[in-house]
C-alpha atoms as a PDB file:
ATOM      1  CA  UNK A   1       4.782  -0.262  27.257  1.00  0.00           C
ATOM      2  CA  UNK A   2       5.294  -1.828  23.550  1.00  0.00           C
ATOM      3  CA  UNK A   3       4.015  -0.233  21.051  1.00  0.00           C
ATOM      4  CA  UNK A   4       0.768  -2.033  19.180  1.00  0.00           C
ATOM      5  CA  UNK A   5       1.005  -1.894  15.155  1.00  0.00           C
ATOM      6  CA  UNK A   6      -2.308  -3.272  13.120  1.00  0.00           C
ATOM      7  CA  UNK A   7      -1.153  -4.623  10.152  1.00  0.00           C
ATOM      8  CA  UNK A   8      -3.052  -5.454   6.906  1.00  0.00           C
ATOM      9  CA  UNK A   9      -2.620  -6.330   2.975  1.00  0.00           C
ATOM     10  CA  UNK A  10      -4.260  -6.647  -0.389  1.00  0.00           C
ATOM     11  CA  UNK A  11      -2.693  -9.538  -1.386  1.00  0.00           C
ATOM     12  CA  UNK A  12      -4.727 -11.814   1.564  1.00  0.00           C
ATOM     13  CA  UNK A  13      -4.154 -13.566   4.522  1.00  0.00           C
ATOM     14  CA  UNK A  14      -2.205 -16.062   3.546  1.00  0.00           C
ATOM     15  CA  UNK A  15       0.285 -14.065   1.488  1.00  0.00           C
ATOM     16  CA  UNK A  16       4.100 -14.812   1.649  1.00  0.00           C
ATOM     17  CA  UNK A  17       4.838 -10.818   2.006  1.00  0.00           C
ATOM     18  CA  UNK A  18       2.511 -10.222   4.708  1.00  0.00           C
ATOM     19  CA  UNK A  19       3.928 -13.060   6.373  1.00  0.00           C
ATOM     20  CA  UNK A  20       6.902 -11.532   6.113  1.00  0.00           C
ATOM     21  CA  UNK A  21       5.994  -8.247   7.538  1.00  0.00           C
ATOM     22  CA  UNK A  22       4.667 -10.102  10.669  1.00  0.00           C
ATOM     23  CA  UNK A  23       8.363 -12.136  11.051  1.00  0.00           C
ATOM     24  CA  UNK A  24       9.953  -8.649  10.743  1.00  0.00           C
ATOM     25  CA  UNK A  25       7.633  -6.579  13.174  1.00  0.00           C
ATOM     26  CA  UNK A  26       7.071  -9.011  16.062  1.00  0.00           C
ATOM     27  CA  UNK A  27      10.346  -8.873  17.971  1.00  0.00           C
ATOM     28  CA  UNK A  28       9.718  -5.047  18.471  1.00  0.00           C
ATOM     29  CA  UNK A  29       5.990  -4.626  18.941  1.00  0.00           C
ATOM     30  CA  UNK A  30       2.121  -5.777  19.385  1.00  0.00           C
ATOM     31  CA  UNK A  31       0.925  -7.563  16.223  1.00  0.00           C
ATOM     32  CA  UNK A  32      -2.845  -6.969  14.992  1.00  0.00           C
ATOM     33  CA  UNK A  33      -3.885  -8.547  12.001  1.00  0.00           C
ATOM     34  CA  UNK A  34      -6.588  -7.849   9.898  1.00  0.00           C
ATOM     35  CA  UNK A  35      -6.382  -8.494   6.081  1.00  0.00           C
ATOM     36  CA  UNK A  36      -9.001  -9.967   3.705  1.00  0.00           C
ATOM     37  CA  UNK A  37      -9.873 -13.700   3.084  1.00  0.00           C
ATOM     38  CA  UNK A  38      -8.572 -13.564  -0.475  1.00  0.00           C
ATOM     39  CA  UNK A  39      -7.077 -11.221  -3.002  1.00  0.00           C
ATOM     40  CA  UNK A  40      -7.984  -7.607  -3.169  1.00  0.00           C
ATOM     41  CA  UNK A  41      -5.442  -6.161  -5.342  1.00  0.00           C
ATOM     42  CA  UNK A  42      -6.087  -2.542  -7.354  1.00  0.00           C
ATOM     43  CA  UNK A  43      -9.227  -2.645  -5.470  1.00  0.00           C
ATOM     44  CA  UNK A  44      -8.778   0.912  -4.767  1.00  0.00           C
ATOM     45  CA  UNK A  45      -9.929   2.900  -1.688  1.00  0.00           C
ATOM     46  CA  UNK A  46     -13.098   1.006  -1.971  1.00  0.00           C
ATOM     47  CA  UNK A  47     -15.834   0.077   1.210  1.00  0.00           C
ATOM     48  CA  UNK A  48     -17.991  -2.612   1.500  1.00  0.00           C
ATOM     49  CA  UNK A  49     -21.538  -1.126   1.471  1.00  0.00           C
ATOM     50  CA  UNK A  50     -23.881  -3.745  -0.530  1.00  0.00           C
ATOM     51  CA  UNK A  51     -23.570  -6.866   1.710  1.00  0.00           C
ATOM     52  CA  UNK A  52     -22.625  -7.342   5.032  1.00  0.00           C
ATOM     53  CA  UNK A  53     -18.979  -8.576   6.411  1.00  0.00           C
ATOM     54  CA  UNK A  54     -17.585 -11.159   8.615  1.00  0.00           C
ATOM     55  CA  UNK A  55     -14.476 -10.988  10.409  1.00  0.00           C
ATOM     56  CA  UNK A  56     -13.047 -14.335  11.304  1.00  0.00           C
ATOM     57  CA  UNK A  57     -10.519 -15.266  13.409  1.00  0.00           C
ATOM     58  CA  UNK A  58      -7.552 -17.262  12.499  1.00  0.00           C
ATOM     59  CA  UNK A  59      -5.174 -16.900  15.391  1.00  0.00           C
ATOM     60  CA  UNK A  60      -4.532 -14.846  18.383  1.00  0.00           C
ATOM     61  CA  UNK A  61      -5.249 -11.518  17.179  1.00  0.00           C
ATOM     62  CA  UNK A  62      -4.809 -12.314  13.746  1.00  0.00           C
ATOM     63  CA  UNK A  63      -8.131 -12.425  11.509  1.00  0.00           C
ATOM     64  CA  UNK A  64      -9.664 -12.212   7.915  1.00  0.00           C
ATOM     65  CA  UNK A  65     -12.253 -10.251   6.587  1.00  0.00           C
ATOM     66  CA  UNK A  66     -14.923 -12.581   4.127  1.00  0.00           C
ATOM     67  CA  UNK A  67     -14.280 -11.087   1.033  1.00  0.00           C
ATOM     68  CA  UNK A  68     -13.405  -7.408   2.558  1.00  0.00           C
ATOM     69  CA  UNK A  69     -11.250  -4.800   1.066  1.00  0.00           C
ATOM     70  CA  UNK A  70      -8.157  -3.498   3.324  1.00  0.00           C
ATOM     71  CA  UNK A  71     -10.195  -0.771   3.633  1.00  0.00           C
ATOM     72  CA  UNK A  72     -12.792  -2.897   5.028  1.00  0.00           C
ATOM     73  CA  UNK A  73     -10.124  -4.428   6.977  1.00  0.00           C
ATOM     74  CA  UNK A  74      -9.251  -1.195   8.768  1.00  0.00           C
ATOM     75  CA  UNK A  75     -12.342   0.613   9.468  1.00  0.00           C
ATOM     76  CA  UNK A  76     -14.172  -2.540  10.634  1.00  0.00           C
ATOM     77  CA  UNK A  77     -10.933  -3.324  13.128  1.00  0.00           C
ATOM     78  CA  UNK A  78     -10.905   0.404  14.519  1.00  0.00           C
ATOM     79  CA  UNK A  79     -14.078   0.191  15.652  1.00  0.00           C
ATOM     80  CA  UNK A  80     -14.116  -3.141  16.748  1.00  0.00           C
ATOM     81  CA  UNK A  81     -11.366  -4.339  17.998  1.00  0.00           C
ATOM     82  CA  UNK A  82      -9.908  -1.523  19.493  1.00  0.00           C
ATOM     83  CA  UNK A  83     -12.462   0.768  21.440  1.00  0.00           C
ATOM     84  CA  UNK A  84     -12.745   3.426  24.396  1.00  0.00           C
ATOM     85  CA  UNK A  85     -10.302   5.488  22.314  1.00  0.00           C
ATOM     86  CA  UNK A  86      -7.646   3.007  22.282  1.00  0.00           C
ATOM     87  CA  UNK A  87      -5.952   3.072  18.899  1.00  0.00           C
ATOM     88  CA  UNK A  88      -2.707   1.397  17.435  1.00  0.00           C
ATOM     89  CA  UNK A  89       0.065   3.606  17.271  1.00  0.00           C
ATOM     90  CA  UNK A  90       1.066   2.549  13.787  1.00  0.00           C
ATOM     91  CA  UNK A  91      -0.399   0.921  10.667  1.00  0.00           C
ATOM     92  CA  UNK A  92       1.389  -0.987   7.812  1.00  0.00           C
ATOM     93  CA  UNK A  93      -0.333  -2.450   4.473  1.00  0.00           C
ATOM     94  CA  UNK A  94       1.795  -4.775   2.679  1.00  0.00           C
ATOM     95  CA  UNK A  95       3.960  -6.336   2.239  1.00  0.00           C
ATOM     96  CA  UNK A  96       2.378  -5.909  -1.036  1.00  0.00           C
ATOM     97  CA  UNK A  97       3.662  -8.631  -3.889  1.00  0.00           C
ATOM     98  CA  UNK A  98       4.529  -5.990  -6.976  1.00  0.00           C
ATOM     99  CA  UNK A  99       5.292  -2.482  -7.410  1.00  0.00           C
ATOM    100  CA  UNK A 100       2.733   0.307  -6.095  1.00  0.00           C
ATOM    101  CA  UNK A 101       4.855   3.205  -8.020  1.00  0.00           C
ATOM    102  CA  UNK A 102       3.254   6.411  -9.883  1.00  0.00           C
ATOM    103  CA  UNK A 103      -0.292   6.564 -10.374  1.00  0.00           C
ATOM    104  CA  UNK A 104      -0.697   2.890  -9.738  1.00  0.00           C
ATOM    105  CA  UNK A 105      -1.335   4.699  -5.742  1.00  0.00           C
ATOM    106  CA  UNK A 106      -4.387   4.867  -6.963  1.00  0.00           C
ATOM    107  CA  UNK A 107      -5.613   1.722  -7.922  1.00  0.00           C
ATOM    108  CA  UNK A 108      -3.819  -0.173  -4.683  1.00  0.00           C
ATOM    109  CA  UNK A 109      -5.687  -1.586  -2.361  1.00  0.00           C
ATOM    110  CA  UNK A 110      -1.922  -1.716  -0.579  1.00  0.00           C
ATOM    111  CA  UNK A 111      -1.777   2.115  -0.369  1.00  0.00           C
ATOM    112  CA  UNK A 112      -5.542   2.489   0.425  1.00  0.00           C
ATOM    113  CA  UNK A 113      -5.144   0.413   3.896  1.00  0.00           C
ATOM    114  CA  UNK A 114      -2.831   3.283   4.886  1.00  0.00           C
ATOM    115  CA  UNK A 115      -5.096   5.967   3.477  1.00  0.00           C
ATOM    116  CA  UNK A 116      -7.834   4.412   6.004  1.00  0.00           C
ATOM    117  CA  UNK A 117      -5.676   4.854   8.741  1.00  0.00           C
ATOM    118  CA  UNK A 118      -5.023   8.426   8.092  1.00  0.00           C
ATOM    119  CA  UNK A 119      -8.135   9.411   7.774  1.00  0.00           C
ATOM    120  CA  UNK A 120      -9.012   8.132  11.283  1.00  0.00           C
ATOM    121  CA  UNK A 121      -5.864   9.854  12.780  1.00  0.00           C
ATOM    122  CA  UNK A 122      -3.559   7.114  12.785  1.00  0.00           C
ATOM    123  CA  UNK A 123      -0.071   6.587  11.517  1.00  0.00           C
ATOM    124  CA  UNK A 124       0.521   4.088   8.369  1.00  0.00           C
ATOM    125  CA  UNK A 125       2.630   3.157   6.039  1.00  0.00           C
ATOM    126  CA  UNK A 126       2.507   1.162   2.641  1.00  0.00           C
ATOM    127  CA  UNK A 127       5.003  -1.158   1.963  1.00  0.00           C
ATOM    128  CA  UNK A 128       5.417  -3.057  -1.268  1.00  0.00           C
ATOM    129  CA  UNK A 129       8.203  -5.778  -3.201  1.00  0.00           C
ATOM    130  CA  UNK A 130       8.930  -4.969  -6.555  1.00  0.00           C
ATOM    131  CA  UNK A 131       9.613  -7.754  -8.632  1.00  0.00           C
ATOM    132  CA  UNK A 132      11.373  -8.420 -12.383  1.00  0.00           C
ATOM    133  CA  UNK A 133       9.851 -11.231 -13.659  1.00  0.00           C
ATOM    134  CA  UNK A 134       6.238 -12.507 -12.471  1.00  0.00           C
ATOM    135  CA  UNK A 135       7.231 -16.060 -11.425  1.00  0.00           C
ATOM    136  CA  UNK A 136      10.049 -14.688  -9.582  1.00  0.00           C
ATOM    137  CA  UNK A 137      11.241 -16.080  -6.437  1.00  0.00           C
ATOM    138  CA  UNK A 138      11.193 -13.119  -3.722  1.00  0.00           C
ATOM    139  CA  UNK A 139      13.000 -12.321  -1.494  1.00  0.00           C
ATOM    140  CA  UNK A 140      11.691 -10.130   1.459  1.00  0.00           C
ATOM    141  CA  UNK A 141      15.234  -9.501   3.483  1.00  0.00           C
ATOM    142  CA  UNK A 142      15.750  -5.610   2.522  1.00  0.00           C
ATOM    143  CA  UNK A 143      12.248  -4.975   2.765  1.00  0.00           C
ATOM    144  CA  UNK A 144      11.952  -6.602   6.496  1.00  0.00           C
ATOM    145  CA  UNK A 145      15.367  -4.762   7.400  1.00  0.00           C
ATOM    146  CA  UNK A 146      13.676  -1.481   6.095  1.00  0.00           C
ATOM    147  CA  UNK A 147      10.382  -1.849   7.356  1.00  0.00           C
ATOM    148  CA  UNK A 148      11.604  -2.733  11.071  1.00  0.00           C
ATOM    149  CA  UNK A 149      14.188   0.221  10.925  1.00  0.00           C
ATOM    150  CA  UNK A 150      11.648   2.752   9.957  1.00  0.00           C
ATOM    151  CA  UNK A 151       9.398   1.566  12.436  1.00  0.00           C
ATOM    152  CA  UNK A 152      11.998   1.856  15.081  1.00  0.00           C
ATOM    153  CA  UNK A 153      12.899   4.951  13.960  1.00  0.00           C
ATOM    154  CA  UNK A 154       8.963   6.278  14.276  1.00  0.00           C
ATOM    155  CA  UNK A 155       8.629   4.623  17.699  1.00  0.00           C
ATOM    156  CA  UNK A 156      11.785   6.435  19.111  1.00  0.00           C
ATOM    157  CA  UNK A 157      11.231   9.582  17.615  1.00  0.00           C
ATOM    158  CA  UNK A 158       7.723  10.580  15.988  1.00  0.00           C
ATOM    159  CA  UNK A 159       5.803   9.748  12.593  1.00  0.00           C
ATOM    160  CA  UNK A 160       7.345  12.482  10.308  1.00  0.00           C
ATOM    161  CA  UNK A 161       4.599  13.790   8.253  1.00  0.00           C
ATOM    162  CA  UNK A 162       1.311  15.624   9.477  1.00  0.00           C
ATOM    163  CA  UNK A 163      -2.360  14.679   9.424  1.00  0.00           C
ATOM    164  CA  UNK A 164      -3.818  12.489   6.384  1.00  0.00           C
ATOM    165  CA  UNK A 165      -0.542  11.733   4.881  1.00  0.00           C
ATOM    166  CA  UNK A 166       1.387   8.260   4.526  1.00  0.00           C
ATOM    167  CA  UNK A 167       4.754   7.157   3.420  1.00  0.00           C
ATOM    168  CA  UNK A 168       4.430   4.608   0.483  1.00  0.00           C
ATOM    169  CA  UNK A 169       7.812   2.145   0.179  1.00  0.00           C
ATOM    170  CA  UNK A 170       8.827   0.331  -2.463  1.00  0.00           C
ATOM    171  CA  UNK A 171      11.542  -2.257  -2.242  1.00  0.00           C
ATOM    172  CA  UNK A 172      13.632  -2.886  -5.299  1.00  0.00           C
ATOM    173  CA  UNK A 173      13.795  -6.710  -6.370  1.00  0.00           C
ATOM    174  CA  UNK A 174      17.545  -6.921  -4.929  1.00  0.00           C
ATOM    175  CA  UNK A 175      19.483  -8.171  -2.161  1.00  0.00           C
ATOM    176  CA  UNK A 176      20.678  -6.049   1.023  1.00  0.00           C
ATOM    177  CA  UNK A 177      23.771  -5.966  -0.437  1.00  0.00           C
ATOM    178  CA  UNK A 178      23.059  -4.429  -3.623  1.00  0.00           C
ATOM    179  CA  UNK A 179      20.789  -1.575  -2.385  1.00  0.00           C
ATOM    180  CA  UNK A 180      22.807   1.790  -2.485  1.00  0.00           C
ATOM    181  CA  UNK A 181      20.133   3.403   0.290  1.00  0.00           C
ATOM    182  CA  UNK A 182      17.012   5.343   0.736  1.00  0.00           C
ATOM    183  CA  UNK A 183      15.724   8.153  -1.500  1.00  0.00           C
ATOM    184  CA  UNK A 184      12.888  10.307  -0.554  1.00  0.00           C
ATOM    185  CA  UNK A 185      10.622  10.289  -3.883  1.00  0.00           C
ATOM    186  CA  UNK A 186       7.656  12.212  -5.548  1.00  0.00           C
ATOM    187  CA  UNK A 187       5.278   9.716  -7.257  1.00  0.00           C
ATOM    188  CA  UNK A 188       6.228   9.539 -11.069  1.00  0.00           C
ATOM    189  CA  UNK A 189       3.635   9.179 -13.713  1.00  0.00           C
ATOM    190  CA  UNK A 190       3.313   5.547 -15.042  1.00  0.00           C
ATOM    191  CA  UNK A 191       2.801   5.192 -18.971  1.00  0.00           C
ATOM    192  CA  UNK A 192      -0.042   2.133 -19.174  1.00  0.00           C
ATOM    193  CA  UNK A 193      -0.293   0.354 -22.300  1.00  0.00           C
ATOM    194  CA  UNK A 194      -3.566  -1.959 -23.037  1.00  0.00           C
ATOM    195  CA  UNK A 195      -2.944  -5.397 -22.332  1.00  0.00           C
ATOM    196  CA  UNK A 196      -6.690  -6.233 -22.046  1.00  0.00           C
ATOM    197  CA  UNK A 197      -7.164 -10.321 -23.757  1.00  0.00           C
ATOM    198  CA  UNK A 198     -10.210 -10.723 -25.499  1.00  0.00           C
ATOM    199  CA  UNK A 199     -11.889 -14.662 -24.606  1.00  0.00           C
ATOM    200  CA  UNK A 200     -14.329 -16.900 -25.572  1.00  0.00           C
ATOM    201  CA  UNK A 201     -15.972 -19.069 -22.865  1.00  0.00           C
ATOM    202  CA  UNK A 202     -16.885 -22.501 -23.692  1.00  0.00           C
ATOM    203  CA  UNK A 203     -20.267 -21.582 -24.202  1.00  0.00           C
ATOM    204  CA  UNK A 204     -19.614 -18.935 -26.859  1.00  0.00           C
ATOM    205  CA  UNK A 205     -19.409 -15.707 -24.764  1.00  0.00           C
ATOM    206  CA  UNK A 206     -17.116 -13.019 -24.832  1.00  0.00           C
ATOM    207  CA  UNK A 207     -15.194 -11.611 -22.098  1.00  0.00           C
ATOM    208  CA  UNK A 208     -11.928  -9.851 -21.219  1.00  0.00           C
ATOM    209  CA  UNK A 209      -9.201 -10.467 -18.704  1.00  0.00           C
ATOM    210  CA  UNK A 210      -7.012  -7.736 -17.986  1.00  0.00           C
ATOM    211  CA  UNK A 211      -3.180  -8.444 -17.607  1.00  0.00           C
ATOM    212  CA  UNK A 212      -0.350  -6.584 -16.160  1.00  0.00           C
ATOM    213  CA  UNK A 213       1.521  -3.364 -17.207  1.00  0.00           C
ATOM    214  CA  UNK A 214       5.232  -3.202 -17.799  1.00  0.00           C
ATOM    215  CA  UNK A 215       7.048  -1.021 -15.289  1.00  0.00           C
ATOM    216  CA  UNK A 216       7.072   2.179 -18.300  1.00  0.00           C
ATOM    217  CA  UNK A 217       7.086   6.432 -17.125  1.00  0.00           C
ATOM    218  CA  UNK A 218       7.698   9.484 -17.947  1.00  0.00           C
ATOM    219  CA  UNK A 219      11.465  10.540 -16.699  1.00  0.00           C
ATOM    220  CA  UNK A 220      11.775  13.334 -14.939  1.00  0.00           C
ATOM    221  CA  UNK A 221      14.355  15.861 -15.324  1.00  0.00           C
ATOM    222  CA  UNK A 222      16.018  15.479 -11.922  1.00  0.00           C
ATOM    223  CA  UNK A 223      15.711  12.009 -12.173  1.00  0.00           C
ATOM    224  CA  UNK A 224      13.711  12.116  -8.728  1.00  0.00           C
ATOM    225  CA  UNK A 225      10.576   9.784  -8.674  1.00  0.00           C
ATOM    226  CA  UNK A 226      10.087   6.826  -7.715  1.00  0.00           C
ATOM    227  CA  UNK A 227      10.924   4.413 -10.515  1.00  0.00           C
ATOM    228  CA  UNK A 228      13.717   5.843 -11.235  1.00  0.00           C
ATOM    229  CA  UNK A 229      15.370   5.157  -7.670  1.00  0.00           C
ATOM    230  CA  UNK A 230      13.846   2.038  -7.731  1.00  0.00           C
ATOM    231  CA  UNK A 231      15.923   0.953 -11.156  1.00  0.00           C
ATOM    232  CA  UNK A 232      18.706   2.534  -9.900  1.00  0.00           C
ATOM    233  CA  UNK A 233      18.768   0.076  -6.868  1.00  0.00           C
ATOM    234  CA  UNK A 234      17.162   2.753  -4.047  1.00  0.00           C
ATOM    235  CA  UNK A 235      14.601   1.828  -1.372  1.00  0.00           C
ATOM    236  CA  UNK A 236      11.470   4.660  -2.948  1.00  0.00           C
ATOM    237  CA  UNK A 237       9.993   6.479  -0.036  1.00  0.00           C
ATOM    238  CA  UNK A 238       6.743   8.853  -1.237  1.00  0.00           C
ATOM    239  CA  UNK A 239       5.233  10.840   1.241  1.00  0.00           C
ATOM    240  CA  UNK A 240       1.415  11.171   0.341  1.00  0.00           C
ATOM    241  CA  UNK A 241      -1.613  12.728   1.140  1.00  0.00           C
ATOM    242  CA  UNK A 242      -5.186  12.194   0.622  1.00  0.00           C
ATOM    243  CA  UNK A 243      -6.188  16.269  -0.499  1.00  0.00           C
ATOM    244  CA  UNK A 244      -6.597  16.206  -3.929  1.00  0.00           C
ATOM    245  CA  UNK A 245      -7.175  19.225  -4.582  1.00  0.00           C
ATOM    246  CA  UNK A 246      -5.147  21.203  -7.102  1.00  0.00           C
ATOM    247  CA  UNK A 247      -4.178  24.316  -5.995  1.00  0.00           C
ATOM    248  CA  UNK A 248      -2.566  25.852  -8.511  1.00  0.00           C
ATOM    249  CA  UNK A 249      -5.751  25.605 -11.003  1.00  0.00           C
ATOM    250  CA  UNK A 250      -8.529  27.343  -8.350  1.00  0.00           C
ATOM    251  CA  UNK A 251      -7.113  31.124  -9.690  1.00  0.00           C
ATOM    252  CA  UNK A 252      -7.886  30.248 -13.160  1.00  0.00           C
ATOM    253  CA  UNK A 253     -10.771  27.835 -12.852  1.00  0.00           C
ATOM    254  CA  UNK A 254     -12.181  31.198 -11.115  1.00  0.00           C
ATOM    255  CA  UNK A 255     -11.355  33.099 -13.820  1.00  0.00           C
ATOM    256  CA  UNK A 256     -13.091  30.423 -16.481  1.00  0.00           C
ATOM    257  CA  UNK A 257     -15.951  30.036 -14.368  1.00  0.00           C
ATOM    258  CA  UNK A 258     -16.923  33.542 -14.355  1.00  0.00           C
ATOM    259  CA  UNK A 259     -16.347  34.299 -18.423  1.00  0.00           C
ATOM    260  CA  UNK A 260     -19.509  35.387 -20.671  1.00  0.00           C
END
């Protein structure tokens, strides 16, 4: 029986990498679509709960949300379009247009359509396209070629990390060629500087846009996260999880806690 994959994005329907994710997935599986009716990026792990939602449909199994989230996106599909405890075997967000490296995680709207999935016990993955200069042309051939490999490989073997944890991908902006390979990655920390533009609207008001971050971290001494395989020309593979908690600190927050 092929295996079913629900796929959804941040970037919105219509996007070129999602597109692309489709071309590269539906020779080996069951495509559901479900991403939002416009863009949702850095929109977090955030739910629709002030106004109600439509999902409309665009093609055979293939729909938007009416300005939903990919959160929205995946809890109003589960529940909806796949019922009587039928679920896809696999979920994949992207393919997102830009880097989702470091702490950027947790501003994606990318990696929070896999953290939906995991919560509700189902495989996912987030897949995103790095890119050098904004107007860039991309191209999505390494990131189909990984994306449908990896999937392969988790269809012929098993998903390789345990409950409420997803793999987030990043692609670097190179050909197939050019990639040296796959490195398994912790998530670095990104260095954001304040490129917040201060406006005037023509009827005298103030108001800010916010504009994008250059690709700046902290190295690490191993040289292991995952902007640093991504500039040396390596496919970034994080695994993730959604527990937050910080282990390490509960001893001495004890301790603190409990001082006259």
């Amino acid at each position: 029986m092929m295996k079913h994959i629900l796929l959804t994005n941040d970037d919105g329907f219509d996007s070129l990498g999602l597109k692309a994710l489709i071309e590269a997935l539906k020779p080996i599986a069951k495509i559901t679509v479900v991403a939002p009716a416009k863009n949702k990026s850095a929109c977090g792990h955030s739910l629709t709960l002030d106004r109600p939602l439509r999902m409309l449909s665009i093609d055979d199994d293939f729909y938007k949300v009416d300005d939903g989230t990919p959160t929205d996106c995946i809890f109003i599909s589960l529940n909806n379009l796949f019922k009587d405890g039928y679920k896809p075997d696999l979920v994949i967000s992207g393919i997102n247009i830009g880097s989702n490296l470091g702490e950027d995680i947790t501003y994606s709207g990318t990696a929070a359509g896999a953290m939906e999935a995991v919560i509700h016990g189902i495989p996912a993955i987030s897949i995103s396209q790095v890119y050098k200069h904004f107007n860039s042309t991309l191209n999505f051939s390494l990131a189909q070629e990984t994306i449908k490999k990896l999937t392969l490989q988790i269809f012929n073997n098993k998903f390789p990390l345990n409950n409420r944890k997803f793999l987030n991908i990043n692609i670097p902006d190179i050909s197939i060629k050019e990639c040296k390979g796959i490195k398994i990655t912790k998530v670095g920390y990104r260095e954001y500087g304040n490129d917040t533009h201060r406006h005037l609207n023509p009827r005298g008001e103030e108001y800010y846009w916010i504009g994008l971050h250059p690709l700046i971290w902290k190295s690490s001494k191993d040289k292991s996260c995952d902007f640093e395989a991504i500039k040396a020309n390596y496919i970034s593979i994080s695994p993730c999880h959604l527990n937050l908690t910080s282990y390490e600190d509960i001893n001495q927050l004890n301790t603190w806690i409990n001082e006259e």
